[in-house]
Every structure is written in C-alpha cells, then in structure tokens.
C-alpha atoms as a PDB file:
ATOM      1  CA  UNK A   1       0.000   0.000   0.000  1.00  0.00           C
ATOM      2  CA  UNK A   2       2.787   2.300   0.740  1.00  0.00           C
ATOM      3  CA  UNK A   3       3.103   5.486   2.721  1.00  0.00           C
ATOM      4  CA  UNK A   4      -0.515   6.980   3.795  1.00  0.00           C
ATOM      5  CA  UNK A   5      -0.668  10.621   5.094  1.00  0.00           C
ATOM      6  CA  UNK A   6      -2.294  10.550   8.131  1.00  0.00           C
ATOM      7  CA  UNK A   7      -2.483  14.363   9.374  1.00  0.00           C
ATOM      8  CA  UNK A   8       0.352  17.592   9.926  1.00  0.00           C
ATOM      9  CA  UNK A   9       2.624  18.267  12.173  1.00  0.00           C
ATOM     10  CA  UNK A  10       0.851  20.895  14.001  1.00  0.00           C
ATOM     11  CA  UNK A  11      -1.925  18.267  14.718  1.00  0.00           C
ATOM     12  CA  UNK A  12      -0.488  15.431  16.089  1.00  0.00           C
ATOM     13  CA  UNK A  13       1.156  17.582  19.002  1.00  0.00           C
ATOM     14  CA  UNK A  14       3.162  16.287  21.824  1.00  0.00           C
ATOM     15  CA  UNK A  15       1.141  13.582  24.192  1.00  0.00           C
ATOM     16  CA  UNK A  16      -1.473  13.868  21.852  1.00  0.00           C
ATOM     17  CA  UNK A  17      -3.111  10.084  21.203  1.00  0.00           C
ATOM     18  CA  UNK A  18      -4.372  10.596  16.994  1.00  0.00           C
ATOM     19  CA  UNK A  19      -6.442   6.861  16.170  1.00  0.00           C
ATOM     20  CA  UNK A  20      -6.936   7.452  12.443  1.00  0.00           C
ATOM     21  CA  UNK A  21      -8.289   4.660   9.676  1.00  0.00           C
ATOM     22  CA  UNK A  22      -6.340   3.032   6.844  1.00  0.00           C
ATOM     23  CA  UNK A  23      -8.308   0.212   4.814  1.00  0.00           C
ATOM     24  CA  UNK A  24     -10.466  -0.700   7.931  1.00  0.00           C
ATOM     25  CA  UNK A  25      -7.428  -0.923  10.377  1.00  0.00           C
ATOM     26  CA  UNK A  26      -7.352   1.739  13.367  1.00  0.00           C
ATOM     27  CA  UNK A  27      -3.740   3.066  14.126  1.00  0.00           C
ATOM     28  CA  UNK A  28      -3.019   4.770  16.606  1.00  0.00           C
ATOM     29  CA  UNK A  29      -0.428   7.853  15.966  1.00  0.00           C
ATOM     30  CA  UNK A  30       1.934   9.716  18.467  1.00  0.00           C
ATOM     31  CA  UNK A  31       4.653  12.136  18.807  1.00  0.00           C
ATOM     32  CA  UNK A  32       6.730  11.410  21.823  1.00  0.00           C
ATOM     33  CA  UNK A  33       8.650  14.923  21.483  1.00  0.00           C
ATOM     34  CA  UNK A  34       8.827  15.278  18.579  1.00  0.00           C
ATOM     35  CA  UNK A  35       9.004  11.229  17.230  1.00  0.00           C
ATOM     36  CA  UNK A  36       5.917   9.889  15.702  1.00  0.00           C
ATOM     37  CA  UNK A  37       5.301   6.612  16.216  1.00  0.00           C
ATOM     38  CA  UNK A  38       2.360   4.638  14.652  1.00  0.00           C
ATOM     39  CA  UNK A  39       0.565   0.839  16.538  1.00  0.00           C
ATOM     40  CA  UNK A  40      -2.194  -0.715  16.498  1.00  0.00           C
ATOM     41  CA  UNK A  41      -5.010   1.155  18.137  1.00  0.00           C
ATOM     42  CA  UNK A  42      -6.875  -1.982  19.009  1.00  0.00           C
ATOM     43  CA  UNK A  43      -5.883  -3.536  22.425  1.00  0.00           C
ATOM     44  CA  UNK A  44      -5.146  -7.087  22.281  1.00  0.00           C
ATOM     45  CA  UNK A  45      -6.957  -7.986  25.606  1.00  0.00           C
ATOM     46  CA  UNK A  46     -10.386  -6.586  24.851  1.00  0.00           C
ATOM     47  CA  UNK A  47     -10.679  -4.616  21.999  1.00  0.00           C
ATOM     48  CA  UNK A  48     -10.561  -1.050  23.460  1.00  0.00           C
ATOM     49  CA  UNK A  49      -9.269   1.730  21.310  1.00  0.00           C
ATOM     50  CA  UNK A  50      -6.188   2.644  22.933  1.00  0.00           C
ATOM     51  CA  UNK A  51      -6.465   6.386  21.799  1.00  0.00           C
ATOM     52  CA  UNK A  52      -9.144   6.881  24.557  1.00  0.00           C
ATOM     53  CA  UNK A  53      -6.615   5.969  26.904  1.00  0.00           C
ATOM     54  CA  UNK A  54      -3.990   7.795  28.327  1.00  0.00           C
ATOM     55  CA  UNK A  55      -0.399   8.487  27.478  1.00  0.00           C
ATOM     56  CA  UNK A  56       2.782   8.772  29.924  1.00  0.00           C
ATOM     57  CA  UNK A  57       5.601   9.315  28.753  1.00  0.00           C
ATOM     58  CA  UNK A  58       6.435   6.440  26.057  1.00  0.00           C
ATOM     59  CA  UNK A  59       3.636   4.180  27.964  1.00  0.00           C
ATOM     60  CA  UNK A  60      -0.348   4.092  26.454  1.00  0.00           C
ATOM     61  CA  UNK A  61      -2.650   2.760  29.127  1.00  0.00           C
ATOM     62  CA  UNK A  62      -5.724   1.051  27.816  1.00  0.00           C
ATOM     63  CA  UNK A  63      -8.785   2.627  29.461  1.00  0.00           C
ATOM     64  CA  UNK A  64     -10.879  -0.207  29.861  1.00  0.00           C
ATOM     65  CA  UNK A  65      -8.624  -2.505  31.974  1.00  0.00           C
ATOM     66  CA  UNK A  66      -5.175  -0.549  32.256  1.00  0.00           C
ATOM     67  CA  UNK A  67      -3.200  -2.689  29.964  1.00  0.00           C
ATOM     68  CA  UNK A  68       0.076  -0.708  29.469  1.00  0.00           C
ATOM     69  CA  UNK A  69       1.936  -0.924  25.530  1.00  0.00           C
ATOM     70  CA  UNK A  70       5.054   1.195  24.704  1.00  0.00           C
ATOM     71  CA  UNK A  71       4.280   3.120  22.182  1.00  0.00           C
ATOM     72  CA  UNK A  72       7.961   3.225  20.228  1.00  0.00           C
ATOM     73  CA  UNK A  73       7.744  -0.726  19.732  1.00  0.00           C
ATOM     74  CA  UNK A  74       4.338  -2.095  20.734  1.00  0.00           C
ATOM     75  CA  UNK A  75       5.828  -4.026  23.319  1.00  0.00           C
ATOM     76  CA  UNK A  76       3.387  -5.164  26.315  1.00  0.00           C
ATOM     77  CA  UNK A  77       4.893  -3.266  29.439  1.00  0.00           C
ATOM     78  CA  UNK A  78       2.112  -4.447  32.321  1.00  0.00           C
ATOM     79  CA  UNK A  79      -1.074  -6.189  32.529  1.00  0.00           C
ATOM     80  CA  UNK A  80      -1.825  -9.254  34.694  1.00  0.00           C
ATOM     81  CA  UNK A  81      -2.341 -11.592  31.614  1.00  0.00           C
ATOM     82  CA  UNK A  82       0.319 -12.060  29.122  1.00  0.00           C
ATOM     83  CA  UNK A  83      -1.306 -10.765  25.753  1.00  0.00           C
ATOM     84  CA  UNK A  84      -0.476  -9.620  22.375  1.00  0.00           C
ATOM     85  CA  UNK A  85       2.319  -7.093  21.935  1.00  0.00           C
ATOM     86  CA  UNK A  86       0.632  -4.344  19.445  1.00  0.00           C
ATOM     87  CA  UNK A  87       1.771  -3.912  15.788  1.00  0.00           C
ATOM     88  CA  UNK A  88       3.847  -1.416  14.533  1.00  0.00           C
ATOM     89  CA  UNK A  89       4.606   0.734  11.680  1.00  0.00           C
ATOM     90  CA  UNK A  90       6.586   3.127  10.204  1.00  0.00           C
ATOM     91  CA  UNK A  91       6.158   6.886  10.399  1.00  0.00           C
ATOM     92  CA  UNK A  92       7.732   9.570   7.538  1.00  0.00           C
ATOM     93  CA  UNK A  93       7.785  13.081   8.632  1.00  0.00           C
ATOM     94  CA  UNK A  94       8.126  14.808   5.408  1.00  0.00           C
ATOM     95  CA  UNK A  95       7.907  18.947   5.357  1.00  0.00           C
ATOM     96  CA  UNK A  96       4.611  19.424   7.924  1.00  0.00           C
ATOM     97  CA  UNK A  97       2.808  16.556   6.662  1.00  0.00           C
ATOM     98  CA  UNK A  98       2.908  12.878   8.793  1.00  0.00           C
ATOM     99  CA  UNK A  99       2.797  10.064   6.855  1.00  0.00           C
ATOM    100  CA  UNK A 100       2.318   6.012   8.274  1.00  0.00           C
ATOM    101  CA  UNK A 101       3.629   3.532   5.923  1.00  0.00           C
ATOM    102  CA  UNK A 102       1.026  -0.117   5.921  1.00  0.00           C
END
C-alpha cells in the first residue's frame, strides 16, 4: 500500500493520542517529542481503542482494563495476563505533513 498521510505536524502535538483509519485498520499515531510513532489502536486484551486511553511518557494505558503498551515498539509493558504485543509501523515526517507507511 505504501506510505498513507495521516495528518500535519501541528496536529499530532506532543502527548497527543491521533487513532486514524487506513483500509479498515485503526492506528493509533503519536509524537513522543517530537518522534511519531504509529501501533495498532486496538488492544489485544479486549478490543478497546487505545487512543481513549492515556499516554505517559512512552507508555499508552488502555482505558478499559489498564493494559500498558510502549508506544515506540508495541511491546506489552504491564497487565496481569500475558497478551499480544501491538503492531507497529513506520512513520515519515516529510515537510509538515505525517505520513504512516502499511
């Protein structure tokens, strides 16, 4: 599919969690100052979108049952189940405009 733009710069500001839609699949987009970084929006316990959560630091914490993903590599950081690690993708910053690659 190649690289999809998925908003500016100036929108996806730091802390800010951005879920956006490419072919059906919900992605959730960050900037950890000033680093995007693009996984899956869909948490692997229960199916919460992870952009209603909340963000500290590089940590997203579901808000349904407080499952904790790093954001930078999708990696599982704390819940008491061992689930899914999130997908991740790629993120091009080119000029203002923020592109995932799927």
């Amino acid at each position: 599919m190649g690289k999809i733009i998925v908003g500016k710069v100036s929108d996806i500001t730091p802390g800010k969690l951005c879920k956006v839609s490419i072919d059906g699949k919900d992605i959730l987009v960050t900037n950890l100052d000033g680093e995007y970084f693009a996984v899956d929006d869909t948490c692997t316990h229960a199916g919460a979108s992870l952009s209603e959560g909340k963000i500290e630091g590089s940590t997203v914490t579901c808000g349904w049952h407080g499952a904790q993903f790093n954001c930078k590599n999708g990696n599982l950081e704390k819940f008491p189940a061992k689930i899914r690690n999130l997908g991740t993708y790629k993120v091009v910053v080119e000029s203002d405009d923020v592109f995932v690659e799927v």
